[in-house]
C-alpha atoms as a PDB file:
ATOM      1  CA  UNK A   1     101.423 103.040  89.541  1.00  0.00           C
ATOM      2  CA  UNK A   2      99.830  99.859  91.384  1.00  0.00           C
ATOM      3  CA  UNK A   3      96.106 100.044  91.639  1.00  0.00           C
ATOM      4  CA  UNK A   4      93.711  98.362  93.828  1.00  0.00           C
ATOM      5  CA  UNK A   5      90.555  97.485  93.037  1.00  0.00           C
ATOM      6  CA  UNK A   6      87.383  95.914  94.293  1.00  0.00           C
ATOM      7  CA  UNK A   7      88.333  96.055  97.601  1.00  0.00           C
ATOM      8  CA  UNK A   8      86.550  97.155 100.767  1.00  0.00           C
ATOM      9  CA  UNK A   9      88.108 100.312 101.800  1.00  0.00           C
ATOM     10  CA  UNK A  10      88.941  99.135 105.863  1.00  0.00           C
ATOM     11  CA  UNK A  11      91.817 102.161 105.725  1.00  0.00           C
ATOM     12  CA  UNK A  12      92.644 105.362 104.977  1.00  0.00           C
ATOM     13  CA  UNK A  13      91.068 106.873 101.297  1.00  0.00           C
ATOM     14  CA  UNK A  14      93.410 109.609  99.625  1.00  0.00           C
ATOM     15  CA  UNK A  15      91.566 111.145  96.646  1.00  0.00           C
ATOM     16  CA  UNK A  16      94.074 112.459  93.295  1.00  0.00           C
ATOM     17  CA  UNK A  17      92.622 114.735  91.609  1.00  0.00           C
ATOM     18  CA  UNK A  18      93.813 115.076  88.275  1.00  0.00           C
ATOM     19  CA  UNK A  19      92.905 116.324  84.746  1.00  0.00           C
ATOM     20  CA  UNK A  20      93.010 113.873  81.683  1.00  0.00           C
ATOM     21  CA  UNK A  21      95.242 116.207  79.926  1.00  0.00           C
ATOM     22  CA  UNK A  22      98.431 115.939  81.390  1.00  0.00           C
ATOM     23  CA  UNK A  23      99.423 115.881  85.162  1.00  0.00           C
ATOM     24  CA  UNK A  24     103.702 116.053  86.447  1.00  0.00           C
ATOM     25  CA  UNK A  25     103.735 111.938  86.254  1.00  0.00           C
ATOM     26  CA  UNK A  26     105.982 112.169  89.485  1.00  0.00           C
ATOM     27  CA  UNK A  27     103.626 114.823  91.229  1.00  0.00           C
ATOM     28  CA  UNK A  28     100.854 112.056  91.209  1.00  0.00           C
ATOM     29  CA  UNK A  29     103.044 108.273  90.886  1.00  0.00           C
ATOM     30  CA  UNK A  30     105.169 109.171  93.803  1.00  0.00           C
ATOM     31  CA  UNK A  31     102.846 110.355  96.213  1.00  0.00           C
ATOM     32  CA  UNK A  32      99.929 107.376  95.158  1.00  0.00           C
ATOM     33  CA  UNK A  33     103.035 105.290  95.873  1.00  0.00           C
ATOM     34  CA  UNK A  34     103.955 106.532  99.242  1.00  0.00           C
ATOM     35  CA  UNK A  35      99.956 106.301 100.128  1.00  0.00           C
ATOM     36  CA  UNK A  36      99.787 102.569  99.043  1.00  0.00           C
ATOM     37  CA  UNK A  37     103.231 101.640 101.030  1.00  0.00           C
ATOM     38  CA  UNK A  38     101.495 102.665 103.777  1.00  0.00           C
ATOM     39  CA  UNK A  39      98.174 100.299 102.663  1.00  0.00           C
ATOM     40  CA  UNK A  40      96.130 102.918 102.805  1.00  0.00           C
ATOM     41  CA  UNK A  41      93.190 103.518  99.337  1.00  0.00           C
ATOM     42  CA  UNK A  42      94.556 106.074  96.891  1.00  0.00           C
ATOM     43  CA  UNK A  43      91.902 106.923  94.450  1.00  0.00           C
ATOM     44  CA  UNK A  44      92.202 108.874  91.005  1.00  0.00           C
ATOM     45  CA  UNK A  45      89.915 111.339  90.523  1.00  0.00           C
ATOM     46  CA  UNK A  46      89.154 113.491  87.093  1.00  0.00           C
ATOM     47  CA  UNK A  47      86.533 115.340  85.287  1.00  0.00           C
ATOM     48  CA  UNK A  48      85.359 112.602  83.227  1.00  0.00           C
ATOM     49  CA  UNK A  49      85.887 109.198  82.932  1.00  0.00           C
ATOM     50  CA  UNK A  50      88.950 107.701  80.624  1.00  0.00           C
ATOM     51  CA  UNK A  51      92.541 108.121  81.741  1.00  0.00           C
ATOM     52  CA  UNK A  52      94.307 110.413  82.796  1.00  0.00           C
ATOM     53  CA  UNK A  53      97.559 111.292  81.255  1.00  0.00           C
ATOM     54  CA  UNK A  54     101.010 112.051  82.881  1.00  0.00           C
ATOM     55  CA  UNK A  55     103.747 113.959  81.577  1.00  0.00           C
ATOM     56  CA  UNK A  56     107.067 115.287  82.147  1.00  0.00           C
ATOM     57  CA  UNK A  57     107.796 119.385  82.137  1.00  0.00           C
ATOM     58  CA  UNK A  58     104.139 119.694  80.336  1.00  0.00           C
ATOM     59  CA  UNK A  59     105.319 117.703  77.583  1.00  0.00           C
ATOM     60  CA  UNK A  60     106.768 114.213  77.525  1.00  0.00           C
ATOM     61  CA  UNK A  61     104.339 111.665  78.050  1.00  0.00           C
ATOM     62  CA  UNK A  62     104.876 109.136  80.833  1.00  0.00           C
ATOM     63  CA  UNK A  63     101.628 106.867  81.061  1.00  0.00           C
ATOM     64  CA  UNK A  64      98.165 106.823  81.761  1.00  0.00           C
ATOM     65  CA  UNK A  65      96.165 105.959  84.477  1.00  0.00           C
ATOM     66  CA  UNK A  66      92.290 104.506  84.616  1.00  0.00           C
ATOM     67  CA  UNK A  67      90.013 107.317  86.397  1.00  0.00           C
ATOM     68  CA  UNK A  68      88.644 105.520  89.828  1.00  0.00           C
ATOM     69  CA  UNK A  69      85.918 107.994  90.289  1.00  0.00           C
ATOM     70  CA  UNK A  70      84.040 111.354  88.562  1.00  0.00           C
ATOM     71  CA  UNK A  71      85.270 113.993  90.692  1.00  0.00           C
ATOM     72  CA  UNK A  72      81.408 114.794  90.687  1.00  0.00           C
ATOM     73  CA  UNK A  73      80.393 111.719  92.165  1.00  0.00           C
ATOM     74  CA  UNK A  74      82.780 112.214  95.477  1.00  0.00           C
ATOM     75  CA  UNK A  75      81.901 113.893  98.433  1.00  0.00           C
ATOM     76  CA  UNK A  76      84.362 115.056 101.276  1.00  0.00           C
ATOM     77  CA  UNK A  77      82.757 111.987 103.589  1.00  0.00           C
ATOM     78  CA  UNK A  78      84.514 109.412 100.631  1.00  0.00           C
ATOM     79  CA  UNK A  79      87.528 110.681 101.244  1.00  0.00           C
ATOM     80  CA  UNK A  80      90.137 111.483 104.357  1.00  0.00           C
ATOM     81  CA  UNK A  81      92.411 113.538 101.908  1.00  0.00           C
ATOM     82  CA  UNK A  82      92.762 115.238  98.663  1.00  0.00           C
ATOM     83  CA  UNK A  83      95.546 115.197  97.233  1.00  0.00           C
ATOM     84  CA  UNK A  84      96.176 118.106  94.428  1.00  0.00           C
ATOM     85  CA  UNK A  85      98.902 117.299  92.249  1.00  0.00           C
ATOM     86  CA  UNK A  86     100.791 119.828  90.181  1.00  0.00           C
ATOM     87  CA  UNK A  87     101.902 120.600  86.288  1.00  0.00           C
ATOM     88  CA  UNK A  88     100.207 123.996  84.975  1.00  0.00           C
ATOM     89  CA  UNK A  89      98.007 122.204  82.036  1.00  0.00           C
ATOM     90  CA  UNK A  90      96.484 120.019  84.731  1.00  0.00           C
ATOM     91  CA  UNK A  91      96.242 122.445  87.278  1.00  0.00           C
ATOM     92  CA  UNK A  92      94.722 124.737  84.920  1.00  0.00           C
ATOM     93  CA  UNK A  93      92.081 122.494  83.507  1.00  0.00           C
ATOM     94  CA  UNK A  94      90.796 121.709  87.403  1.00  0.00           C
ATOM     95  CA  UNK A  95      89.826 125.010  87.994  1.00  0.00           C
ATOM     96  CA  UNK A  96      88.263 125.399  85.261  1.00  0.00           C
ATOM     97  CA  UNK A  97      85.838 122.547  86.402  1.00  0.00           C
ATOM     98  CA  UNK A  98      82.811 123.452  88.327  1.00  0.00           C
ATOM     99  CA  UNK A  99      82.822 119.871  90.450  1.00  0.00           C
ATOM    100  CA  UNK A 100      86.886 120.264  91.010  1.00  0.00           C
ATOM    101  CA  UNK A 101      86.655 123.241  92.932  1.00  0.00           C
ATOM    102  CA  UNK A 102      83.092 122.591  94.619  1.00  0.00           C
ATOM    103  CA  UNK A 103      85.499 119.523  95.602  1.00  0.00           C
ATOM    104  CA  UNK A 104      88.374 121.449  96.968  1.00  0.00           C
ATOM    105  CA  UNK A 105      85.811 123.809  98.809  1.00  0.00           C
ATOM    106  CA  UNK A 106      83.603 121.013 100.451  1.00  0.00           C
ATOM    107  CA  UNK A 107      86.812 119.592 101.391  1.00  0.00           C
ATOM    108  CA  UNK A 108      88.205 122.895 103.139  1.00  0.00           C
ATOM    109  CA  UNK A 109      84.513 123.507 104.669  1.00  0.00           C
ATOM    110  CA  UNK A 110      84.002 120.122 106.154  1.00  0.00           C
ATOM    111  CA  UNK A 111      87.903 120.823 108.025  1.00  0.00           C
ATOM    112  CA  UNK A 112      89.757 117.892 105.667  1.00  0.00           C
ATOM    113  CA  UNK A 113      93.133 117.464 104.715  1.00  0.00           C
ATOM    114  CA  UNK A 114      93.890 118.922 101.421  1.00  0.00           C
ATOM    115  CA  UNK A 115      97.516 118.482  99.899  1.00  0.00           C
ATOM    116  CA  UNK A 116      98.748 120.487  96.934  1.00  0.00           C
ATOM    117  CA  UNK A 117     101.923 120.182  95.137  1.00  0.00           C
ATOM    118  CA  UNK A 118     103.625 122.800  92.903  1.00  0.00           C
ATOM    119  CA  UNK A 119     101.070 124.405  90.426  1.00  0.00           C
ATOM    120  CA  UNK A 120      98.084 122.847  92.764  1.00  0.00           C
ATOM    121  CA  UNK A 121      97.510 125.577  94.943  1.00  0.00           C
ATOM    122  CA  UNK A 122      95.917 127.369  91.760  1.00  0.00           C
ATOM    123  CA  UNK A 123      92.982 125.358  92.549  1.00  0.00           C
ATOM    124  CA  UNK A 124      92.998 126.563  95.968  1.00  0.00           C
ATOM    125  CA  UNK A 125      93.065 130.070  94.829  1.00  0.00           C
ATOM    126  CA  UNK A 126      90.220 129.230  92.782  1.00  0.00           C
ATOM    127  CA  UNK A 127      88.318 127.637  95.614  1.00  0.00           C
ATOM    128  CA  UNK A 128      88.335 130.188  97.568  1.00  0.00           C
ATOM    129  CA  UNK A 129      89.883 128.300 100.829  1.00  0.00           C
ATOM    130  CA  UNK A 130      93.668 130.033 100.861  1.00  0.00           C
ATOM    131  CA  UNK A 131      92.463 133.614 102.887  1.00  0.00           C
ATOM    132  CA  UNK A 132      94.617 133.602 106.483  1.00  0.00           C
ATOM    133  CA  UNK A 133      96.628 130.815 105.744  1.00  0.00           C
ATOM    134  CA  UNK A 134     100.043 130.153 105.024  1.00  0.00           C
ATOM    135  CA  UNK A 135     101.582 128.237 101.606  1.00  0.00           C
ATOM    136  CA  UNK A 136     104.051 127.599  99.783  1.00  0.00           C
ATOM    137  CA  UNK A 137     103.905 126.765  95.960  1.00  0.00           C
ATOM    138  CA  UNK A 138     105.550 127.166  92.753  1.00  0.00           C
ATOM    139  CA  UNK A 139     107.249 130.435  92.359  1.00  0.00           C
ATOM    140  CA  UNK A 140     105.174 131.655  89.763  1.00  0.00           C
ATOM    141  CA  UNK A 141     101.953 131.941  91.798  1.00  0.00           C
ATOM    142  CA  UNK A 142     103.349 133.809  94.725  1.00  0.00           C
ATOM    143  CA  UNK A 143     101.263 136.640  93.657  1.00  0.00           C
ATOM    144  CA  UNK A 144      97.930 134.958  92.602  1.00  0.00           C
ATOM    145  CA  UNK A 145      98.293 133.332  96.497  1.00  0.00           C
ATOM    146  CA  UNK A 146      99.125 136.978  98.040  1.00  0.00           C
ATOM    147  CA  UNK A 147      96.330 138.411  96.003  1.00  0.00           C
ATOM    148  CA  UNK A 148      93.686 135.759  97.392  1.00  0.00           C
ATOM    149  CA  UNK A 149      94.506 136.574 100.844  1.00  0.00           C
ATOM    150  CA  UNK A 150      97.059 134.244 101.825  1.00  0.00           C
ATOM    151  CA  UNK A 151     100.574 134.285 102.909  1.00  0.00           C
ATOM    152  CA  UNK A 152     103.381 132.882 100.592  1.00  0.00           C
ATOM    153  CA  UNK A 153     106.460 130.889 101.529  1.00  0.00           C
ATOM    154  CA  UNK A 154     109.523 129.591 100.256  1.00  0.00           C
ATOM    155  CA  UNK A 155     110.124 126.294 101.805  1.00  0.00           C
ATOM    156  CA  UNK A 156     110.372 122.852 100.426  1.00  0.00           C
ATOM    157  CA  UNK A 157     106.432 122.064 102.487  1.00  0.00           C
ATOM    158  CA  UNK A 158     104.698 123.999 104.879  1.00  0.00           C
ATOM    159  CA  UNK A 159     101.481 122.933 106.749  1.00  0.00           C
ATOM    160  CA  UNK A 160      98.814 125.062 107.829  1.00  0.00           C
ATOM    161  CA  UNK A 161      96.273 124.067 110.001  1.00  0.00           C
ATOM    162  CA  UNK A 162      94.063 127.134 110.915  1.00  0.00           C
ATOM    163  CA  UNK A 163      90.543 126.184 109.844  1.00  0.00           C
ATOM    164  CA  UNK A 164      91.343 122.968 108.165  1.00  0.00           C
ATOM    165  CA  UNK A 165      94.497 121.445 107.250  1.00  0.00           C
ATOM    166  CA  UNK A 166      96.584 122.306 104.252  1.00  0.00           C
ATOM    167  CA  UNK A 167      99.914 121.168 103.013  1.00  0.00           C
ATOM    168  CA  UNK A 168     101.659 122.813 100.840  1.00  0.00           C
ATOM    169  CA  UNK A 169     105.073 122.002  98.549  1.00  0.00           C
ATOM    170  CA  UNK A 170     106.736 124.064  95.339  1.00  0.00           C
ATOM    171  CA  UNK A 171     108.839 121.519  92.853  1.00  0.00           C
ATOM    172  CA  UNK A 172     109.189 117.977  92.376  1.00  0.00           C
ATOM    173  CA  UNK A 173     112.456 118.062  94.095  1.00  0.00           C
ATOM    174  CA  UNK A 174     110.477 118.750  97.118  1.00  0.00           C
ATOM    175  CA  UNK A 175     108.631 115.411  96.750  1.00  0.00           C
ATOM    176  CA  UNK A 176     110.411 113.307  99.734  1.00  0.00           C
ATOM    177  CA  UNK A 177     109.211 115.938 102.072  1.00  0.00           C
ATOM    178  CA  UNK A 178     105.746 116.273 100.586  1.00  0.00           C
ATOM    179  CA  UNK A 179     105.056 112.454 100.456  1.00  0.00           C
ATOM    180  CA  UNK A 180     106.768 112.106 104.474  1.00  0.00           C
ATOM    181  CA  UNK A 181     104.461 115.373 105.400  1.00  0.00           C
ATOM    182  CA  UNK A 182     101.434 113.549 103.420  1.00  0.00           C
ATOM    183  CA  UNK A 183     101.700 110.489 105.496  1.00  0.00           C
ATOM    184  CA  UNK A 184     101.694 112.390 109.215  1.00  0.00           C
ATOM    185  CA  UNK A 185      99.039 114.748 107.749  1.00  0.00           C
ATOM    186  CA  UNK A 186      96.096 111.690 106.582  1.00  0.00           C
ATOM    187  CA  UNK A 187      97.788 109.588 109.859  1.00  0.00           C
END
């Protein structure tokens, strides 16, 4: 994953929020990728400072990545889009953390694009910012979404835009529409 550092931020910022435990390593690489082909800022985001590990299925380890920021320290006006990638052990550990979902809830409030892939829309659920809209996610939290108020679809991404924007996706094999739908959606 190419990084860029000490750089004045002239373009679009996408925050990644991840855990340092273990998020999909194509859920995060591919999309950061897609962000920084288009020269915009992509900036990793975790609990706590150190790296944050990727993995494969939950279990092979890819790589690690060098936290940019505290998710603490960020406010929705440092950012034009979050960016919530997937894996259940990542996704899991995010919303358990007080300043992850404050995150994803300023985010929602202040009406800014929020993207979650696969497991991420567990975060949402625990934000409280999925009531009235329409998602998509993987299969295994179509009842967690319906029980939070929201309406669950299976499609490879679906974007809903009543109160703030929110774009959705379900598996990695879904990625090439996510990171295309990313791109309009932080245009």
């Amino acid at each position: 994953m190419a990084r860029r550092r000490g750089c004045a931020l002239d373009g679009r910022t996408v925050g990644f929020l991840a855990s340092l435990g273990g998020v999909e390593d194509a859920e995060l690489t591919l999309p950061w990728q897609a962000v920084l082909a288009r020269g915009w800022h992509p900036l990793l985001l975790a609990p706590a400072r150190g790296s944050v590990r990727t993995v494969v299925h939950d279990v092979a380890p890819v790589g690690t990545y060098p936290v940019d920021r505290v998710v603490g320290e960020v406010c929705p006006d440092d950012l034009d889009v979050l960016v919530l990638p997937g894996g259940p052990l990542n996704v899991d550990a995010l919303r358990m953390d007080a300043a992850s979902v404050r995150l994803v809830r300023e985010m929602a409030r202040a009406g800014k694009p929020i993207a979650a892939m696969c497991h991420g829309p567990w975060l949402l659920v625990e934000a409280d910012v999925v009531e009235g809209k329409r998602l998509t996610s993987y299969p295994s939290l179509a009842t967690d979404i319906r029980n939070a108020g929201a309406r669950w679809v299976d499609a490879p991404t679906v974007l809903s835009v009543e109160r703030y924007p929110l774009l959705t996706s379900p598996r990695p094999d879904d990625l090439a529409a996510f990171d295309e739908a990313l791109l309009r959606l932080a245009a």
